[in-house]
Protein backbone atom coordinates (compact mmCIF):
# COMPACT_ATOMS: atom_id res chain seq x y z
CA UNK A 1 5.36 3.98 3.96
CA UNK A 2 3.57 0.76 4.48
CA UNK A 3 0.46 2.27 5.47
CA UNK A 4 0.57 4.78 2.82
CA UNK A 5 1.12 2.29 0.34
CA UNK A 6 -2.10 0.38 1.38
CA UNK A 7 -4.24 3.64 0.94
CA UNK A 8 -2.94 3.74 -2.78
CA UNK A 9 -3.70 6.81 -4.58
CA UNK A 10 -6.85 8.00 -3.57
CA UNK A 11 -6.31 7.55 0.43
CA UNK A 12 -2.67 7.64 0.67
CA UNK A 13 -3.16 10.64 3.11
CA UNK A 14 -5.09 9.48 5.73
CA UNK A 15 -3.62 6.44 5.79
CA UNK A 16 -0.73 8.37 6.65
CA UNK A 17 -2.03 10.43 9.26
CA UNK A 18 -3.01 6.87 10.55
CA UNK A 19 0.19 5.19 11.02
CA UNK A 20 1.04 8.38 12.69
CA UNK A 21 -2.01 8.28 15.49
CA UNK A 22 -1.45 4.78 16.01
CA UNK A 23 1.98 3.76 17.05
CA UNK A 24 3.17 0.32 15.76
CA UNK A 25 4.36 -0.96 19.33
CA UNK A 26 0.65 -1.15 19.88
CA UNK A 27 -0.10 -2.75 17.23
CA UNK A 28 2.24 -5.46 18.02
CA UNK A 29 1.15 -6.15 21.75
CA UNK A 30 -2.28 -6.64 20.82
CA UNK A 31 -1.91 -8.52 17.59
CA UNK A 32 -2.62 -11.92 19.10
CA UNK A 33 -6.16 -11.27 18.26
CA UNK A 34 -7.17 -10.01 14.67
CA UNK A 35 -9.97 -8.25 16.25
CA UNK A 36 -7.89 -6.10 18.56
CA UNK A 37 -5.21 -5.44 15.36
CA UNK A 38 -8.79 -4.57 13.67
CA UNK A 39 -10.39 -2.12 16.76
CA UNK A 40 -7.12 -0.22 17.12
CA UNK A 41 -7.39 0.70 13.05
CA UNK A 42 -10.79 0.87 12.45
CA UNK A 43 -10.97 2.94 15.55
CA UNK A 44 -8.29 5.42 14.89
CA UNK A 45 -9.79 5.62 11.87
CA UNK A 46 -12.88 7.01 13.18
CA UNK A 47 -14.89 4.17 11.70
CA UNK A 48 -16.06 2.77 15.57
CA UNK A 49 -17.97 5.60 16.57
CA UNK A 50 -20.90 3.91 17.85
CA UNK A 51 -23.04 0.67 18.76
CA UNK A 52 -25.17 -0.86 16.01
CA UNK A 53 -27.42 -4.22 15.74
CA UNK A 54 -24.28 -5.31 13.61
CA UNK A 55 -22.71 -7.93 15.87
CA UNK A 56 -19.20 -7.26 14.60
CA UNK A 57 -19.34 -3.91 14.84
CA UNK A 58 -19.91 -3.83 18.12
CA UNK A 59 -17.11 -6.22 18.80
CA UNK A 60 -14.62 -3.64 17.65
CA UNK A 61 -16.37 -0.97 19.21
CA UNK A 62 -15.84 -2.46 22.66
CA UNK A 63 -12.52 -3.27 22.04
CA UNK A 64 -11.39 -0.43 21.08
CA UNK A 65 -13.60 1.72 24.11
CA UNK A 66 -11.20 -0.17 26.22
CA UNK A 67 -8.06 0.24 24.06
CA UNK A 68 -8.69 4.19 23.91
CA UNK A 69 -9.00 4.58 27.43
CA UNK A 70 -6.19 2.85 28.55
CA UNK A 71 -4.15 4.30 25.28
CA UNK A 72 -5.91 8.04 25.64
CA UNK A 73 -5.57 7.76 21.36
CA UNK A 74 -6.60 10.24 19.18
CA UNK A 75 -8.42 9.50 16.09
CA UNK A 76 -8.92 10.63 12.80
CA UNK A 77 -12.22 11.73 11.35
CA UNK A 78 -14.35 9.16 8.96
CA UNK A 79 -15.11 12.42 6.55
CA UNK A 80 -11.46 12.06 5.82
CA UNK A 81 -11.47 8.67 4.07
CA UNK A 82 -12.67 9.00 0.30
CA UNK A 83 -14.88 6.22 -0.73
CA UNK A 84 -16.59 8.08 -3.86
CA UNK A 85 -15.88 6.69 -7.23
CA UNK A 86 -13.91 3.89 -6.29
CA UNK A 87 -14.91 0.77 -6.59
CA UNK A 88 -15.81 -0.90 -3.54
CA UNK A 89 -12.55 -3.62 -3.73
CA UNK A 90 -10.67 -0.56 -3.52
CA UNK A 91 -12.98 1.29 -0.35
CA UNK A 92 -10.73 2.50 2.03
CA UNK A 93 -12.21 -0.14 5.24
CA UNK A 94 -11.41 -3.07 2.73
CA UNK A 95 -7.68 -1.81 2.75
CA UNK A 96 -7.97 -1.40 6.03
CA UNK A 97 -9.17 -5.10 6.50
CA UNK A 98 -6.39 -6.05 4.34
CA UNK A 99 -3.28 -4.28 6.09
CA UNK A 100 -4.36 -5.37 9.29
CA UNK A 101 -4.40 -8.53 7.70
CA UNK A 102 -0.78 -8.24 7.08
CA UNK A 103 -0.07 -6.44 10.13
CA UNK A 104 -1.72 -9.71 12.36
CA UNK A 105 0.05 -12.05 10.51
CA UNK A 106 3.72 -10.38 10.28
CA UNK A 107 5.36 -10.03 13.68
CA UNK A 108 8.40 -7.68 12.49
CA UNK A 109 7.29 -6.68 9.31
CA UNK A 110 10.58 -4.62 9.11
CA UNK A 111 13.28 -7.53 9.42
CA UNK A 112 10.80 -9.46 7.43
CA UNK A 113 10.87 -7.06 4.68
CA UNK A 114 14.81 -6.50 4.67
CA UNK A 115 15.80 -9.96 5.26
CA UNK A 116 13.56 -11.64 2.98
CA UNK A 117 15.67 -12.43 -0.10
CA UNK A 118 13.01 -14.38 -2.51
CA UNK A 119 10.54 -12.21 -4.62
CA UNK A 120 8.38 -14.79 -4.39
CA UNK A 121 8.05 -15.15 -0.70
CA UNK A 122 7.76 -11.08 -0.18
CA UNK A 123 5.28 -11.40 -2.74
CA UNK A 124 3.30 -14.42 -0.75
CA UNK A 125 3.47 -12.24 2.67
CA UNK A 126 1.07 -9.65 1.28
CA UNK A 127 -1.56 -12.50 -0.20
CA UNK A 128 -3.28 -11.54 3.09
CA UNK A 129 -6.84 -13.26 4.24
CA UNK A 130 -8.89 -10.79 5.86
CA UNK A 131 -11.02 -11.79 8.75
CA UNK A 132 -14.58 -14.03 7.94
CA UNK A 133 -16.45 -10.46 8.11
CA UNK A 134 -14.64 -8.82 5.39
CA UNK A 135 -14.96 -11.70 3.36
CA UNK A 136 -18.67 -10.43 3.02
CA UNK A 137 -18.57 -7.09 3.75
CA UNK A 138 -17.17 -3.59 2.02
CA UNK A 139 -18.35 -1.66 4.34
CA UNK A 140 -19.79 -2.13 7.75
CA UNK A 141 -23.74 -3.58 8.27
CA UNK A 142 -23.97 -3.73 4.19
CA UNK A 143 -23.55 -7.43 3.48
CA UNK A 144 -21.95 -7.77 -0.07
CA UNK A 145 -24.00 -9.85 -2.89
CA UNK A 146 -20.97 -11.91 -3.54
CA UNK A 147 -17.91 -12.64 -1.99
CA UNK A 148 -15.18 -10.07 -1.80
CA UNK A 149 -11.82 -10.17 -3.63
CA UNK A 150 -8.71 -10.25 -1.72
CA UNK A 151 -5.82 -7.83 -2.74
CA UNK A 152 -5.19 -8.43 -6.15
CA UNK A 153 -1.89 -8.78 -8.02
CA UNK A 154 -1.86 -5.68 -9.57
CA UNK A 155 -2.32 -4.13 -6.03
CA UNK A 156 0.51 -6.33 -4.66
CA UNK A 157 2.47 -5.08 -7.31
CA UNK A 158 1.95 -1.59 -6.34
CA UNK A 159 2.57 -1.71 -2.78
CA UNK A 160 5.39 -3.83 -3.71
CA UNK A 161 7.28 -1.17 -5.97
CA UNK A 162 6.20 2.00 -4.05
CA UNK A 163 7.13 0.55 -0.37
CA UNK A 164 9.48 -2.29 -0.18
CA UNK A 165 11.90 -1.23 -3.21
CA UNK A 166 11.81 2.25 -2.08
CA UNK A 167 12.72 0.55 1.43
CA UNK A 168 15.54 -1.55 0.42
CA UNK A 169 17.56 0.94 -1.47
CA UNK A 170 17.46 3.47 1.36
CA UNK A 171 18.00 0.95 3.83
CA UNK A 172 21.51 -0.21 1.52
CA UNK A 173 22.42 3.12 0.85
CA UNK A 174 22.75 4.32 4.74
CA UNK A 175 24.53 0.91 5.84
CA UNK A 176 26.52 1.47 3.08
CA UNK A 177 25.57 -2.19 1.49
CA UNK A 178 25.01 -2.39 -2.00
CA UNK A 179 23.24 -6.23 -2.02
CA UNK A 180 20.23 -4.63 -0.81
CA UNK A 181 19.97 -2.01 -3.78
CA UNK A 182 20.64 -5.52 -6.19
CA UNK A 183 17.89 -7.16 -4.45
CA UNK A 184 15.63 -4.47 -4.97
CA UNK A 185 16.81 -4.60 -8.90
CA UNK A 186 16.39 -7.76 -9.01
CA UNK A 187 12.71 -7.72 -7.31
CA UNK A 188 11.52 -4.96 -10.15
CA UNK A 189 12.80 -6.73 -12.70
CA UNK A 190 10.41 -9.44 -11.40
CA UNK A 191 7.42 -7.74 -11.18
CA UNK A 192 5.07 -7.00 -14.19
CA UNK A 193 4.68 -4.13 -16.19
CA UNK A 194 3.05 -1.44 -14.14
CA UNK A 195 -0.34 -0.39 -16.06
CA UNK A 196 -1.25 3.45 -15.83
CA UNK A 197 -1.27 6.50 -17.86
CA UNK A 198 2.18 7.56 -18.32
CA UNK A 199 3.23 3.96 -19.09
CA UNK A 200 0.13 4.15 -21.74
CA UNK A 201 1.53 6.99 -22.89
CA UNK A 202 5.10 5.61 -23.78
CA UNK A 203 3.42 2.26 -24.99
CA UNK A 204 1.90 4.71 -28.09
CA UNK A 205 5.31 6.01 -28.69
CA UNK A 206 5.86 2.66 -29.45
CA UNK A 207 8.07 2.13 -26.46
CA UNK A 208 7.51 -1.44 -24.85
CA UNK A 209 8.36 -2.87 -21.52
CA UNK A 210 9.14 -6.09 -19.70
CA UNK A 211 9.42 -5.54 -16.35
CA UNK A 212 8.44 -2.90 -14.07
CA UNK A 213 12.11 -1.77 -13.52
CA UNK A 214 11.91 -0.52 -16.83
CA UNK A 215 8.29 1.09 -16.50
CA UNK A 216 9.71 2.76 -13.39
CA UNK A 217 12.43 4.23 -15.63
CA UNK A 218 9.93 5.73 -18.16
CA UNK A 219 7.98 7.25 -15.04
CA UNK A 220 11.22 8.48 -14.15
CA UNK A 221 12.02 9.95 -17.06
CA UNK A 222 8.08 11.68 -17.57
CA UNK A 223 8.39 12.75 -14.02
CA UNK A 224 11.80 14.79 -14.34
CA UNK A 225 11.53 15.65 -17.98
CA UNK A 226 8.70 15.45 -19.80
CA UNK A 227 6.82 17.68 -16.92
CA UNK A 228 9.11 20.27 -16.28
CA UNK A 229 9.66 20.40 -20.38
CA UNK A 230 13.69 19.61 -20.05
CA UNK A 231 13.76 17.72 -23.02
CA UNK A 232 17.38 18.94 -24.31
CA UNK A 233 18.28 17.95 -20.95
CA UNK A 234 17.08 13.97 -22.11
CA UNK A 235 18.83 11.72 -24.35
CA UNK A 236 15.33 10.87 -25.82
CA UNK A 237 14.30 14.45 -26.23
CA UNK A 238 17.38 15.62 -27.45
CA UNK A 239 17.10 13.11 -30.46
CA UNK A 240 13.87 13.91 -31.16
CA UNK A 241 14.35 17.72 -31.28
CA UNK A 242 18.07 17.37 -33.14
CA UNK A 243 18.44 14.25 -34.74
CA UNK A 244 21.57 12.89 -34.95
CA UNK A 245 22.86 15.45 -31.68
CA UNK A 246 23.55 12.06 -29.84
């Protein structure tokens, strides 16, 4: 879910089919070095397929030569990560940078997630610093002409509300311990707005929100209603179709 949440919308997928090529116990015997944390994902992700004169590069390349071969890992293909018409704070190797960021700094990031009580601090744990080279770089040997953003807000946000809330319910609901399903209340009713279309959509209905536990219940309520057309199943729609029915 993690992993998936890092790849966002557009790479969601193969970050999934990542985190299931590259098992996490690895990840956490070789994350006393960011650039082993960083060979073992760019190279699963079929971004370290050969030497260049780009110093880094090559780093992670032999790193991860020897990592493979003792690991016999199987990658994914580079053709699978989507980089067109995204902007380049959102290319799929900054993301990358970024969750191995997270992953190198976080020892359990499970207990840390479910034990972490403060929206605050679960908030700080993802204002990652990627490494010195993806501080300049989107993209391997192409230098950036400025300095590159770390994950932004917004993006924390997102991850936020579509891993760790999703997380802490289901992890309350099979113990059968209700705190965690407040906490994750609590934690959305924290968090901003969320900004996309369907929210835009309600906001010119002149429906307006102050949290994002409530723009998760008008997503809700698009998602099971408003698509599949159920709207005498809906309070709202039912009082729009027969006023004065409710």
């Amino acid at each position: 879910m993690l992993a998936s949440g890092f790849g966002f919308k557009i790479n969601k997928e193969p970050f999934l089919q990542l985190s299931t090529v590259l098992p996490y116990k690895l990840i956490r015997k070789h994350r006393s070095k960011i650039e082993q944390t960083e060979a073992l994902l760019f190279g699963q992700a079929g971004f370290l397929v050969t030497k260049t004169r780009d110093e880094y590069l090559t780093t992670l390349f032999n790193e991860f030569e020897f990592l493979n071969k003792k690991y016999n890992l199987k990658q994914l293909q580079p053709s699978q990560w989507k980089f067109l018409r995204l902007r380049p704070a959102n290319f799929p190797t900054i993301r990358l940078a970024q969750f191995a960021a997270l992953l190198y700094s976080c020892d359990n990031i499970f207990s840390t997630l479910i034990t972490t009580n403060s929206y605050k601090e679960i908030e700080s744990l993802f204002q990652v610093q990627t490494s010195l080279y993806w501080k300049q770089h989107y993209r391997f040997g192409k230098p950036a002409t400025g300095s590159v953003p770390a994950l932004g807000a917004d993006s924390r946000d997102v991850i936020l509300i579509n891993t760790v809330i999703p997380l802490l319910i289901a992890y309350g609901q099979s113990r059968d311990d209700w705190s965690y399903v407040d906490r994750a209340v609590e934690f959305l009713q924290q968090i901003a707005p969320e900004k996309n279309k369907i929210v835009r959509s309600w906001q010119q209905l002149g429906f307006t929100t102050a949290n994002a536990f409530e723009t998760q219940g008008l997503i809700e309520l698009y998602n099971n209603f408003c698509q599949r057309r159920a709207c005498l199943n809906c309070t709202i729609g039912s009082t729009i179709i027969k006023p004065g029915s409710v």
